[in-house]
PDB file of N, CA and C in Angstrom:
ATOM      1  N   UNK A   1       1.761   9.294 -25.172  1.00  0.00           N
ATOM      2  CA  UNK A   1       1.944   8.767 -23.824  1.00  0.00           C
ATOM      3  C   UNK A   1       1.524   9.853 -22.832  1.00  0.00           C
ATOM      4  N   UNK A   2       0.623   9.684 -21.660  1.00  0.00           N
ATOM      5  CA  UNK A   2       0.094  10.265 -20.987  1.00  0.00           C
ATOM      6  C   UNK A   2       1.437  10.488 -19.681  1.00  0.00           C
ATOM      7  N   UNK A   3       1.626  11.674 -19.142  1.00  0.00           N
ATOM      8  CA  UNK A   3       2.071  12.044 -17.751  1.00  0.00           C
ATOM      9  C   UNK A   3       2.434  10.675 -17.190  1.00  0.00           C
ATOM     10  N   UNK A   4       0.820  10.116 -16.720  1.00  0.00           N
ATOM     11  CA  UNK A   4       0.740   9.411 -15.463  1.00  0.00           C
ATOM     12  C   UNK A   4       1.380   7.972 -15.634  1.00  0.00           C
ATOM     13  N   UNK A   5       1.257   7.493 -17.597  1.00  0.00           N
ATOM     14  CA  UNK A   5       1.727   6.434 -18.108  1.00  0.00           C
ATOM     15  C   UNK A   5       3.567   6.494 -18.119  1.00  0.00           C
ATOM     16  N   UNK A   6       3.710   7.597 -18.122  1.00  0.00           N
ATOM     17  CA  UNK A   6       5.317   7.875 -18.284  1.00  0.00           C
ATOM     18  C   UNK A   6       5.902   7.568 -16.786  1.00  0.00           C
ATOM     19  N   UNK A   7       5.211   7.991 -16.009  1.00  0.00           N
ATOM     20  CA  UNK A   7       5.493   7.910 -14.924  1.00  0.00           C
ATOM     21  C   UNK A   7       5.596   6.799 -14.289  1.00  0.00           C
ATOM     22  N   UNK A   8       4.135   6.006 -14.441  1.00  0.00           N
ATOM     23  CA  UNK A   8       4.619   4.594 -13.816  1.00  0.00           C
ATOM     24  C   UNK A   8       5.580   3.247 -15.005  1.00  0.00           C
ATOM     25  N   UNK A   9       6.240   3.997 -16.031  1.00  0.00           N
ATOM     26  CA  UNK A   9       7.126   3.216 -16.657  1.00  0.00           C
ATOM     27  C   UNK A   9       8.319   3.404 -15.980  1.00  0.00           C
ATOM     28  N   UNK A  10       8.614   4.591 -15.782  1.00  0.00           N
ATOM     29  CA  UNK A  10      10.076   4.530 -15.272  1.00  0.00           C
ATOM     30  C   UNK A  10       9.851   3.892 -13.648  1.00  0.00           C
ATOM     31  N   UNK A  11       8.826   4.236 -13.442  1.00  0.00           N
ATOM     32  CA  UNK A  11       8.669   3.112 -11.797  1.00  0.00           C
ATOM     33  C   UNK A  11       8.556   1.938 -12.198  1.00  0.00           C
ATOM     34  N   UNK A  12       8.506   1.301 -13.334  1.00  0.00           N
ATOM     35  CA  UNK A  12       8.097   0.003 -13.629  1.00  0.00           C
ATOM     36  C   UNK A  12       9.913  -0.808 -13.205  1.00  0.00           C
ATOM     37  N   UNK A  13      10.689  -0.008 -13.199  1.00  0.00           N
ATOM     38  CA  UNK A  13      12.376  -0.558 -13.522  1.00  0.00           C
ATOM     39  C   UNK A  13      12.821  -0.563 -12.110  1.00  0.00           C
ATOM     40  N   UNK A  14      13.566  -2.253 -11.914  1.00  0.00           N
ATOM     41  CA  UNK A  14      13.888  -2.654 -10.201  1.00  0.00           C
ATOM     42  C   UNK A  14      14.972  -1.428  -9.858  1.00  0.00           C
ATOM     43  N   UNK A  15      14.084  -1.383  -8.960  1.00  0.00           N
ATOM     44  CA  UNK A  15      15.278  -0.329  -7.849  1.00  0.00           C
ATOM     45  C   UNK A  15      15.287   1.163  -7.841  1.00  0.00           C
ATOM     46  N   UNK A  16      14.309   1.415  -8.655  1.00  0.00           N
ATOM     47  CA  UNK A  16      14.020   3.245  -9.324  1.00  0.00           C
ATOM     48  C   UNK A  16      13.302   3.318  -8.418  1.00  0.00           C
ATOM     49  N   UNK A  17      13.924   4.990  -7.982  1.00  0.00           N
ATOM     50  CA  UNK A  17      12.713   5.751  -7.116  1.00  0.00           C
ATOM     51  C   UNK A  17      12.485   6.990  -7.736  1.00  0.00           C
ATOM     52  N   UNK A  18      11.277   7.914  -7.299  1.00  0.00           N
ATOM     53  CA  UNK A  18      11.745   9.310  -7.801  1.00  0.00           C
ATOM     54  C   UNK A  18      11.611  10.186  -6.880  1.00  0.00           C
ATOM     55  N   UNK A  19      12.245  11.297  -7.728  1.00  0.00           N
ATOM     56  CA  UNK A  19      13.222  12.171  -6.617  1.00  0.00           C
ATOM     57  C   UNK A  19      13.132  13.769  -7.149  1.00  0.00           C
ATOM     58  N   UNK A  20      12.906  14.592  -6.179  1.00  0.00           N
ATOM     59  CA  UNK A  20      12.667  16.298  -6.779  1.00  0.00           C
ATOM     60  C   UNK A  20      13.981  17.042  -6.320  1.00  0.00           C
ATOM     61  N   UNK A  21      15.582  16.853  -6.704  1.00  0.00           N
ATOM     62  CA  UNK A  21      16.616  17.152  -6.211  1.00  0.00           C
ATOM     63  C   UNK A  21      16.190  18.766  -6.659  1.00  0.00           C
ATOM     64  N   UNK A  22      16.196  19.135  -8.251  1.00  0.00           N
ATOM     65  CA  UNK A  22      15.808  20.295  -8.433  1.00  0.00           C
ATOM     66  C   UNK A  22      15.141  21.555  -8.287  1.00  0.00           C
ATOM     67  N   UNK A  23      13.702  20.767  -7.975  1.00  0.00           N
ATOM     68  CA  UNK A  23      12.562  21.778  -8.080  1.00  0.00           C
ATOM     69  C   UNK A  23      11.712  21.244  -8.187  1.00  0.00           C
ATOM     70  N   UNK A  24      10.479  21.293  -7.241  1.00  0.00           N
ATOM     71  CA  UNK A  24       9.407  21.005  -7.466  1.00  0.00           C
ATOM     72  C   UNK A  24       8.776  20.431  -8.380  1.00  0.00           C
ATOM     73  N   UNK A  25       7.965  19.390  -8.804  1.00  0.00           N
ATOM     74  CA  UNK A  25       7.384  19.382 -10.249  1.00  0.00           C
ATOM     75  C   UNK A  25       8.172  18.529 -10.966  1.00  0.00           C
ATOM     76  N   UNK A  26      10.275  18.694 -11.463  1.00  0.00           N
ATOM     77  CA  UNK A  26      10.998  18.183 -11.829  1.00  0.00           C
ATOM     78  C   UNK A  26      10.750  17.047 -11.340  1.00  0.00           C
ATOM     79  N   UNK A  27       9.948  15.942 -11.881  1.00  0.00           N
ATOM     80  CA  UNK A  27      10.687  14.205 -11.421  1.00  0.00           C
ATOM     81  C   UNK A  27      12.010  13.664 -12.206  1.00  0.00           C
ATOM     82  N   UNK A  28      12.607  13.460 -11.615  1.00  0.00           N
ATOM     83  CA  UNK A  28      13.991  12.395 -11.476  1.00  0.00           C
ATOM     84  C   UNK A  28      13.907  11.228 -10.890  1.00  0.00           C
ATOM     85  N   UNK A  29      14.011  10.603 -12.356  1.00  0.00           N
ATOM     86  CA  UNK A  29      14.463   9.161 -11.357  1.00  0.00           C
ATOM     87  C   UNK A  29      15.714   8.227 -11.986  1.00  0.00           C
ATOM     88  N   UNK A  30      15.912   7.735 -10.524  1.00  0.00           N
ATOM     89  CA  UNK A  30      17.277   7.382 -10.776  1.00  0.00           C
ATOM     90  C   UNK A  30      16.816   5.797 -10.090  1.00  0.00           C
ATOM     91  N   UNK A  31      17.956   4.978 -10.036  1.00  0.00           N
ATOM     92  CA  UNK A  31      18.778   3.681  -9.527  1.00  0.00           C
ATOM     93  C   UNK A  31      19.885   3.910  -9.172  1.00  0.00           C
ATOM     94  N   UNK A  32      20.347   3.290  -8.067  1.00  0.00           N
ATOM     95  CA  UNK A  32      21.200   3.392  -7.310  1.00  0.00           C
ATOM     96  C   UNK A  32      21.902   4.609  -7.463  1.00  0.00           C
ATOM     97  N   UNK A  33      20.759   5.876  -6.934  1.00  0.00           N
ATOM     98  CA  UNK A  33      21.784   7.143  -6.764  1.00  0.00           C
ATOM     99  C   UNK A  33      21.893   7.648  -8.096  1.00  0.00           C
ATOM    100  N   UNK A  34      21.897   7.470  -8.957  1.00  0.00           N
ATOM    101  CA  UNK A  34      22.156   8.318 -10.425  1.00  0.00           C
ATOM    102  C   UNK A  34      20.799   8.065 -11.371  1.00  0.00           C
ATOM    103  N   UNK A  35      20.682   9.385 -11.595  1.00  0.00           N
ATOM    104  CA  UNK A  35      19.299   9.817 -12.457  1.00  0.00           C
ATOM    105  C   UNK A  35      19.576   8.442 -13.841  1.00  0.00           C
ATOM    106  N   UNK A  36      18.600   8.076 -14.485  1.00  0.00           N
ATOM    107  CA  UNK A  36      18.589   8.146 -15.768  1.00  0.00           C
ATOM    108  C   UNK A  36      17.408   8.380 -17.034  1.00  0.00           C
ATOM    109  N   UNK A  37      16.545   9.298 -15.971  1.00  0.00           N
ATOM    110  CA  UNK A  37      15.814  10.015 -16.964  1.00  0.00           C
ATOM    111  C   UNK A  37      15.119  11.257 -15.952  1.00  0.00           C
ATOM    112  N   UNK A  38      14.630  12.020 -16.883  1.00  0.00           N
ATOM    113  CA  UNK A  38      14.019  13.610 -15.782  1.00  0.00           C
ATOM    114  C   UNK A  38      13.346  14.091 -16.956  1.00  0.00           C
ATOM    115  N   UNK A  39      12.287  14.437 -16.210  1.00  0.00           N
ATOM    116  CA  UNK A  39      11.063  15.266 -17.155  1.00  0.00           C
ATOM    117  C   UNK A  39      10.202  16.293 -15.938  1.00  0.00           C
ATOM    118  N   UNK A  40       9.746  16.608 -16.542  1.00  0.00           N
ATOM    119  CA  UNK A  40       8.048  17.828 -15.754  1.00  0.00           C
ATOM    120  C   UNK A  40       7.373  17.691 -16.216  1.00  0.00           C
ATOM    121  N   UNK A  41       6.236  16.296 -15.346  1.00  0.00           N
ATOM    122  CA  UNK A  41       5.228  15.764 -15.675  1.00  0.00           C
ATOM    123  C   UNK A  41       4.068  16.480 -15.830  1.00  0.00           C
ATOM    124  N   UNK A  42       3.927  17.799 -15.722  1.00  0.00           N
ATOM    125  CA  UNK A  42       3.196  18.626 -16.019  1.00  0.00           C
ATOM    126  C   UNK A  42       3.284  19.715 -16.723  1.00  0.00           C
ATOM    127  N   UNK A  43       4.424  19.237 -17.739  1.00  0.00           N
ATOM    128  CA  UNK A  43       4.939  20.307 -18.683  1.00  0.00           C
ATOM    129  C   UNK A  43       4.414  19.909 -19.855  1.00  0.00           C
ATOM    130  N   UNK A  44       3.856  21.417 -21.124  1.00  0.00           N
ATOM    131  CA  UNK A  44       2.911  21.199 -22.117  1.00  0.00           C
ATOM    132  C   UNK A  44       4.350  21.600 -22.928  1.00  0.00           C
ATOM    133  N   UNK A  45       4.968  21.127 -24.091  1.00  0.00           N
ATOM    134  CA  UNK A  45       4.765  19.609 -24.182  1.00  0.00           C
ATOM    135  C   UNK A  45       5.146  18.862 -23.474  1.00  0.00           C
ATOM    136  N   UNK A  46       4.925  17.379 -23.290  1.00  0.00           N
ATOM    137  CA  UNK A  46       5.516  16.670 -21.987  1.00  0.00           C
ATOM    138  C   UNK A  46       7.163  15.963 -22.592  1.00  0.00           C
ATOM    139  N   UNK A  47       7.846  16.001 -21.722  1.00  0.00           N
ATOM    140  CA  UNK A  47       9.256  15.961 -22.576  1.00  0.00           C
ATOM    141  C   UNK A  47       9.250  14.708 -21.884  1.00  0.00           C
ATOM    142  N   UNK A  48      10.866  14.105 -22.078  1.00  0.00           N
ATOM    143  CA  UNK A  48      11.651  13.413 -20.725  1.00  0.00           C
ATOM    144  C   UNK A  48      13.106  13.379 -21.454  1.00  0.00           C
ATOM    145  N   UNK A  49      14.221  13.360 -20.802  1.00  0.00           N
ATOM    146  CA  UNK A  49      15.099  13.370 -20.683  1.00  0.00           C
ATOM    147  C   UNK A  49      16.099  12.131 -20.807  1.00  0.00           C
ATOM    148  N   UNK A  50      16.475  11.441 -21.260  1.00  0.00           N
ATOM    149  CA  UNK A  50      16.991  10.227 -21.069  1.00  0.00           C
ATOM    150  C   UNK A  50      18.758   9.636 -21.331  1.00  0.00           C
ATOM    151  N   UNK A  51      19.598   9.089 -20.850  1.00  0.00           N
ATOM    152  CA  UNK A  51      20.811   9.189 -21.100  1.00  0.00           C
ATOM    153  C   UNK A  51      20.776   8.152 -22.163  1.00  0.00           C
ATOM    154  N   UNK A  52      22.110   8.250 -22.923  1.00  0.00           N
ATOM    155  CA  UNK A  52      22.111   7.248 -24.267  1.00  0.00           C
ATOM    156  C   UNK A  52      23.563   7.224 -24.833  1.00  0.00           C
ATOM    157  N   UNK A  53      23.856   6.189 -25.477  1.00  0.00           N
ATOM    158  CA  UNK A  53      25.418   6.053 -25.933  1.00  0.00           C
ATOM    159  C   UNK A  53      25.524   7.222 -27.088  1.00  0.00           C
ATOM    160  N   UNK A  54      26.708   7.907 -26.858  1.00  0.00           N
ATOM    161  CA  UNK A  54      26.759   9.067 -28.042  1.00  0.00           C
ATOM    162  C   UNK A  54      26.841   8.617 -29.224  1.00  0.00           C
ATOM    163  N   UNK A  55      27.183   7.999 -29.960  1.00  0.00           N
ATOM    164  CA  UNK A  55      26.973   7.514 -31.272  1.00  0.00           C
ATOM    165  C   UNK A  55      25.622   7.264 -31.367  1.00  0.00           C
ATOM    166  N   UNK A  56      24.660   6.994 -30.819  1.00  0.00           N
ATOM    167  CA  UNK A  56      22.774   6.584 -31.215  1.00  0.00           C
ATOM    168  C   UNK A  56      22.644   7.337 -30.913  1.00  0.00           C
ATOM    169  N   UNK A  57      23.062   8.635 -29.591  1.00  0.00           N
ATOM    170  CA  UNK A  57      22.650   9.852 -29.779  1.00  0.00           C
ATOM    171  C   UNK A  57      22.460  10.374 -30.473  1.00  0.00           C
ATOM    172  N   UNK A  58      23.193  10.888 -31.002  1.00  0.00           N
ATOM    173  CA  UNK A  58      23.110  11.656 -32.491  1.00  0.00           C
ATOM    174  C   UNK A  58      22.664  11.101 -33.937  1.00  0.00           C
ATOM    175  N   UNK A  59      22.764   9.967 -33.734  1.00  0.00           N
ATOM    176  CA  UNK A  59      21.904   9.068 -35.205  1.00  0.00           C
ATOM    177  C   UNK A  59      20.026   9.293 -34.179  1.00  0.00           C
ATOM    178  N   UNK A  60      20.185   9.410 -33.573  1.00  0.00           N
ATOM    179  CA  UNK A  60      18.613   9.367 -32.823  1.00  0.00           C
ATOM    180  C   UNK A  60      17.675  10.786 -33.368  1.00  0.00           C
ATOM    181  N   UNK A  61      18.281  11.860 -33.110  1.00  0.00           N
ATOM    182  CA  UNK A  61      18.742  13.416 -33.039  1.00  0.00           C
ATOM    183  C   UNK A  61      18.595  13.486 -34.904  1.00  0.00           C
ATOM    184  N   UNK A  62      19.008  12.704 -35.571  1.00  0.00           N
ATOM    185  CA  UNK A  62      19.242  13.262 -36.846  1.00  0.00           C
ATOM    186  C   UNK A  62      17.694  12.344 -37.695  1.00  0.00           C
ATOM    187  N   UNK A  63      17.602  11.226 -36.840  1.00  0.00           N
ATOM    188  CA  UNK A  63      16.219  10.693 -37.685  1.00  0.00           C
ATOM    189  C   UNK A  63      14.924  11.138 -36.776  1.00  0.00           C
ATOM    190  N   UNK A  64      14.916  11.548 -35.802  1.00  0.00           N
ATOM    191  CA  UNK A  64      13.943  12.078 -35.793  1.00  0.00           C
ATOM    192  C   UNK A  64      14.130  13.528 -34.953  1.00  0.00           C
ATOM    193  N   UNK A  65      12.607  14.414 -35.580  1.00  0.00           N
ATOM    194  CA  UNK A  65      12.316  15.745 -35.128  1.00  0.00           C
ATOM    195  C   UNK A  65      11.906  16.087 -33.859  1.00  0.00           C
ATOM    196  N   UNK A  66      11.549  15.201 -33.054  1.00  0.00           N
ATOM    197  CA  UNK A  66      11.210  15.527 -31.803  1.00  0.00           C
ATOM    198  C   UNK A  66      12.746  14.809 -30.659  1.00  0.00           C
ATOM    199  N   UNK A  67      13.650  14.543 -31.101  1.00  0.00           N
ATOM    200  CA  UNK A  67      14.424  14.233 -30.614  1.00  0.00           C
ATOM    201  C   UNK A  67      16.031  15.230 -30.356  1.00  0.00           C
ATOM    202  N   UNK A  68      16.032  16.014 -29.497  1.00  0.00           N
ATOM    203  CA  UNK A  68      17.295  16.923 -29.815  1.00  0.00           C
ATOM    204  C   UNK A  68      18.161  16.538 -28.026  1.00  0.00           C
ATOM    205  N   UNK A  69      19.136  17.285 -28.568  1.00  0.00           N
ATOM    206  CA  UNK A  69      20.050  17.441 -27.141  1.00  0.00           C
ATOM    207  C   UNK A  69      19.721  17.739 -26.239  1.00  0.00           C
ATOM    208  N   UNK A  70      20.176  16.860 -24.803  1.00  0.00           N
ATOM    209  CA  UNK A  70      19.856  16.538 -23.716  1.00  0.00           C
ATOM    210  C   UNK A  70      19.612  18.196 -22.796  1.00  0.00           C
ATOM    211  N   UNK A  71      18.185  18.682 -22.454  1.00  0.00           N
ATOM    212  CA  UNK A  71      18.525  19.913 -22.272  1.00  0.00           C
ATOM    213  C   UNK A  71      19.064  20.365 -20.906  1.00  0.00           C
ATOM    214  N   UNK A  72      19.622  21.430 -20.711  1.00  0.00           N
ATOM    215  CA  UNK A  72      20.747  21.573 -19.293  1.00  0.00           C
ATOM    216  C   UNK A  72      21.393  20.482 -19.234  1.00  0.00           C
ATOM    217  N   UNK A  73      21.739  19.530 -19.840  1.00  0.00           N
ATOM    218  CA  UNK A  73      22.600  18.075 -19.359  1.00  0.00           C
ATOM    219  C   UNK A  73      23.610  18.016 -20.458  1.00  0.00           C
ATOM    220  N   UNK A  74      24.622  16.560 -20.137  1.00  0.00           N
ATOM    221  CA  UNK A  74      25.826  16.893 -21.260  1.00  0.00           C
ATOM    222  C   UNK A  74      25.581  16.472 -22.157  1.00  0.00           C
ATOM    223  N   UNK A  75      25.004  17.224 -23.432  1.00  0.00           N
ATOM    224  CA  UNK A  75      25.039  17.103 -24.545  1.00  0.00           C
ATOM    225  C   UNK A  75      25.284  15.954 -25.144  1.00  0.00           C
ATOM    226  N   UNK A  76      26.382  15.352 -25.249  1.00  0.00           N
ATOM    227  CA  UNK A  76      27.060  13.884 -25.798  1.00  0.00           C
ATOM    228  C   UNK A  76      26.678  12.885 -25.338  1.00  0.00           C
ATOM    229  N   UNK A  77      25.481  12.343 -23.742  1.00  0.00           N
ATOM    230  CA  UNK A  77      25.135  11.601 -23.795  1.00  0.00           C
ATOM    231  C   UNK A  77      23.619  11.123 -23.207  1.00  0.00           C
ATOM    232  N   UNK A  78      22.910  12.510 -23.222  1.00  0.00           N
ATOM    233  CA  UNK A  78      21.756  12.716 -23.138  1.00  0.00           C
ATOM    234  C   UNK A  78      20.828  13.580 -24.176  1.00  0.00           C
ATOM    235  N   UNK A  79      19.815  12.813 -24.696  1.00  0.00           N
ATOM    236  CA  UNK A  79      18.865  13.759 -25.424  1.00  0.00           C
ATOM    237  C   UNK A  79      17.623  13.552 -24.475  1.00  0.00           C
ATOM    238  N   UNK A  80      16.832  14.731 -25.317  1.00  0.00           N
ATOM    239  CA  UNK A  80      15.580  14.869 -24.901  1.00  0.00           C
ATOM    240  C   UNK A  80      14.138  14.881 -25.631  1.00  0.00           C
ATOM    241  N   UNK A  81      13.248  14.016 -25.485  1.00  0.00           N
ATOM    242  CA  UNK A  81      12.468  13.556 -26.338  1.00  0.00           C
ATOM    243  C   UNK A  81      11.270  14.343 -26.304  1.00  0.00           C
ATOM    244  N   UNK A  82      10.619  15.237 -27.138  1.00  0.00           N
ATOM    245  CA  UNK A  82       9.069  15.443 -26.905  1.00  0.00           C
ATOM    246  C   UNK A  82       8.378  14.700 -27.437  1.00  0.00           C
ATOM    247  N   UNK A  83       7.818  13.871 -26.323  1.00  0.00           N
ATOM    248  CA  UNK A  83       6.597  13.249 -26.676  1.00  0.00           C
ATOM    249  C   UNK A  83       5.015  13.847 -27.235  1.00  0.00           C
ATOM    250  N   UNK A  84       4.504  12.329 -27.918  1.00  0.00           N
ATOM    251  CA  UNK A  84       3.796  12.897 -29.360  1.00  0.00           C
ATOM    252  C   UNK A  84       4.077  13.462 -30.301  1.00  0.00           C
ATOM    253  N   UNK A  85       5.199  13.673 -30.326  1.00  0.00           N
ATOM    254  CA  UNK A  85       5.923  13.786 -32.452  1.00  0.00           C
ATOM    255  C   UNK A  85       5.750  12.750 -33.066  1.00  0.00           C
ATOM    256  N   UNK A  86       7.185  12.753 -33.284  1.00  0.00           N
ATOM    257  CA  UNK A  86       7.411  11.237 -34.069  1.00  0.00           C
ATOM    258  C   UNK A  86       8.024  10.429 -33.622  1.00  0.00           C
ATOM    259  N   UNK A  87       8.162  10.258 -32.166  1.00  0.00           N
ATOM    260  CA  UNK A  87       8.611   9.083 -31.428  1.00  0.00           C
ATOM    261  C   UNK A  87       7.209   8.685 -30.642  1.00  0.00           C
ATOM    262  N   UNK A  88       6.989   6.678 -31.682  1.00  0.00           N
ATOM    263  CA  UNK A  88       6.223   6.537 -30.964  1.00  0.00           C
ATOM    264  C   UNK A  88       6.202   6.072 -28.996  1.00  0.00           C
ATOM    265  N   UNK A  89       5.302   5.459 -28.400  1.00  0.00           N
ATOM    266  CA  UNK A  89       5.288   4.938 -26.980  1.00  0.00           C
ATOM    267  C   UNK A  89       6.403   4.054 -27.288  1.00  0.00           C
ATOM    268  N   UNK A  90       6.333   3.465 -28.498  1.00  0.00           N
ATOM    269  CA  UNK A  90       7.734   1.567 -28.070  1.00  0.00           C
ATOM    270  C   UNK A  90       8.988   2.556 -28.355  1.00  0.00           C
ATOM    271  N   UNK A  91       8.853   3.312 -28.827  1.00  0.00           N
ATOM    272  CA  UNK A  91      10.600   3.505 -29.001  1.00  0.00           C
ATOM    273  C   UNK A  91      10.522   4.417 -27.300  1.00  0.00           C
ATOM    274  N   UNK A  92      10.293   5.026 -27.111  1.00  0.00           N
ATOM    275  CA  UNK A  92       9.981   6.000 -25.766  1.00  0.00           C
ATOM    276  C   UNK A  92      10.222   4.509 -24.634  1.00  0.00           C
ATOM    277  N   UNK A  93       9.335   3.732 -24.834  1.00  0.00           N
ATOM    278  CA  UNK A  93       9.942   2.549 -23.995  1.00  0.00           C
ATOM    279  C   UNK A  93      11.102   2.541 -24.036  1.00  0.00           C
ATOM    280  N   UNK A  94      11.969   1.563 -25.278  1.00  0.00           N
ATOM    281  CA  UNK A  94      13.036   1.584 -25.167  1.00  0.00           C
ATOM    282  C   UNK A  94      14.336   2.523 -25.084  1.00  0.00           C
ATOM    283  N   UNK A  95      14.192   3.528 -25.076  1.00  0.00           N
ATOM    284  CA  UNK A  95      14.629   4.534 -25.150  1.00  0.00           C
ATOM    285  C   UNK A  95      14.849   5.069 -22.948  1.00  0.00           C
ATOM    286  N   UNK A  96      14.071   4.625 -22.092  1.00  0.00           N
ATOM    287  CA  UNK A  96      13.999   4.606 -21.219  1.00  0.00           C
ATOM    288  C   UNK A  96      14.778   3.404 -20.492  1.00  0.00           C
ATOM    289  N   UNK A  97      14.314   2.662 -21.008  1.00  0.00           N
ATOM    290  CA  UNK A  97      15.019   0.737 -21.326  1.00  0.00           C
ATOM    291  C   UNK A  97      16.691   0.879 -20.905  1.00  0.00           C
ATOM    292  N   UNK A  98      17.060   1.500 -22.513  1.00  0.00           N
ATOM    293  CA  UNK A  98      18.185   2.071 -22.298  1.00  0.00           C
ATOM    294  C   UNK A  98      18.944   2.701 -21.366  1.00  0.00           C
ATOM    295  N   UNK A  99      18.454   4.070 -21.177  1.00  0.00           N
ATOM    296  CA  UNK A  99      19.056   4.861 -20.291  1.00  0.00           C
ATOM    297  C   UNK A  99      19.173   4.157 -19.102  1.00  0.00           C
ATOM    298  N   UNK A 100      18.260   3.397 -18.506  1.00  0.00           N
ATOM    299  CA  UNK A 100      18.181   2.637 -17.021  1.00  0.00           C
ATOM    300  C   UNK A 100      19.327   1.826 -17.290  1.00  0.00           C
ATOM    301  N   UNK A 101      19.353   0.932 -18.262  1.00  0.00           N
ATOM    302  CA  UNK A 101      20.331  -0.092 -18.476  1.00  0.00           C
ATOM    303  C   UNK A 101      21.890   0.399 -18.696  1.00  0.00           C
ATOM    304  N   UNK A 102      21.928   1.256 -18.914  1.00  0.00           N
ATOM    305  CA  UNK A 102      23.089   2.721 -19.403  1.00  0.00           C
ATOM    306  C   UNK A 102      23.543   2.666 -18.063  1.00  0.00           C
ATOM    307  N   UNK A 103      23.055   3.306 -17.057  1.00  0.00           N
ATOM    308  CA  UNK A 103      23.289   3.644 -16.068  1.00  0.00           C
ATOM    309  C   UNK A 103      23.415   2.432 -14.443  1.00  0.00           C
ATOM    310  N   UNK A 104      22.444   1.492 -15.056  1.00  0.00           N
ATOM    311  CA  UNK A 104      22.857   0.554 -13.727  1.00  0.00           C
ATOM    312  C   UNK A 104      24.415  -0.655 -14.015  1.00  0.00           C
ATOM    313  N   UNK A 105      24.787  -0.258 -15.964  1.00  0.00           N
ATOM    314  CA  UNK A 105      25.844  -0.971 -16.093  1.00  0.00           C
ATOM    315  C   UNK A 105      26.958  -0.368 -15.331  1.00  0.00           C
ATOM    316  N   UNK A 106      27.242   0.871 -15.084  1.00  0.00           N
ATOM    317  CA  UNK A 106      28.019   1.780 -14.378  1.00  0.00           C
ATOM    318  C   UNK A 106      28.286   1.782 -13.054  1.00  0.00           C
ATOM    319  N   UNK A 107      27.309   1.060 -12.305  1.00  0.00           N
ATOM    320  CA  UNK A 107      27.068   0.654 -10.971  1.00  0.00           C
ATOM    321  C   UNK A 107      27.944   0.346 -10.273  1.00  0.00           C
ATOM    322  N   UNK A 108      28.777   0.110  -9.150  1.00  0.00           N
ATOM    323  CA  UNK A 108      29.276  -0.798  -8.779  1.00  0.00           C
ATOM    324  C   UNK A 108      28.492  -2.278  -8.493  1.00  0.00           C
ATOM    325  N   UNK A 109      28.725  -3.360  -8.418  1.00  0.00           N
ATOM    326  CA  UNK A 109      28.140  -4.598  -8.669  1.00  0.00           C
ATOM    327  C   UNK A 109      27.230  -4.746  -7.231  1.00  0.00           C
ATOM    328  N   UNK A 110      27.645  -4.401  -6.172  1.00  0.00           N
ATOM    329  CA  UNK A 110      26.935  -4.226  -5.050  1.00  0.00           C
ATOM    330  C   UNK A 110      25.596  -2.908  -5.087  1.00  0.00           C
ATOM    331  N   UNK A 111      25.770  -2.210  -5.768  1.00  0.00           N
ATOM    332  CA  UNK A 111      24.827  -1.218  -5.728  1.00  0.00           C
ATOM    333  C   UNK A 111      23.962  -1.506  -6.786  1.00  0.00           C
ATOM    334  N   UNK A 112      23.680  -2.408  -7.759  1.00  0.00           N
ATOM    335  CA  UNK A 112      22.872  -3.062  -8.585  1.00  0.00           C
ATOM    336  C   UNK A 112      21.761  -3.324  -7.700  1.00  0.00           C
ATOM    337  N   UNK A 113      20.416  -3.685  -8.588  1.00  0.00           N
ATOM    338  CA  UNK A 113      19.272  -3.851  -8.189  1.00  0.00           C
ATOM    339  C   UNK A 113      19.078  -5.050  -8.831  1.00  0.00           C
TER     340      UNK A 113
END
């Protein structure tokens, strides 16, 4: 998956914007106010970040090698994926899928998209 393809997936999801709270370069994007994925679209390898229920966390983490703990984030319910291992684009989809869906269930019902 290319940068620019990663990029307009997580723009593909209602109500996501992105956002450089960190640092330059860092995209974040969130829905309603809370991240649910962050990468550096110009980072060799290209990562992204994504939140996830802790139990598939760690079954995620243990079947595959490019998949480890969420980095600087809390451990238990974020990993972080390098893309081009062995996670192909559909799981990287869903895996994004997720985290968005993770996070807009948390919402209050008015702040939904």
């Amino acid at each position: 998956m290319s940068p620019a393809k990663l990029r307009r997936l997580c723009l593909s999801f209602p109500g996501t914007i992105e956002d450089f709270p960190f640092a330059p370069g860092v995209s974040v994007f969130k829905v309603g106010g809370k991240m649910f994925a962050l990468t550096r679209l110009d980072g060799a390898p290209l990562e992204v970040s994504v939140k996830c229920d802790p139990e598939l966390a760690v079954s995620l983490r243990n079947s595959y090698s490019a998949i480890r703990p969420g980095y600087h984030l809390n451990k238990r319910h974020w990993n972080t994926v390098t893309l081009g291992g062995d996670v192909d684009d559909a799981l990287v989809r869903d895996l994004l899928e997720d985290s968005y869906d993770l996070v807009v269930d948390g919402l209050p019902r008015a702040a939904r998209p």
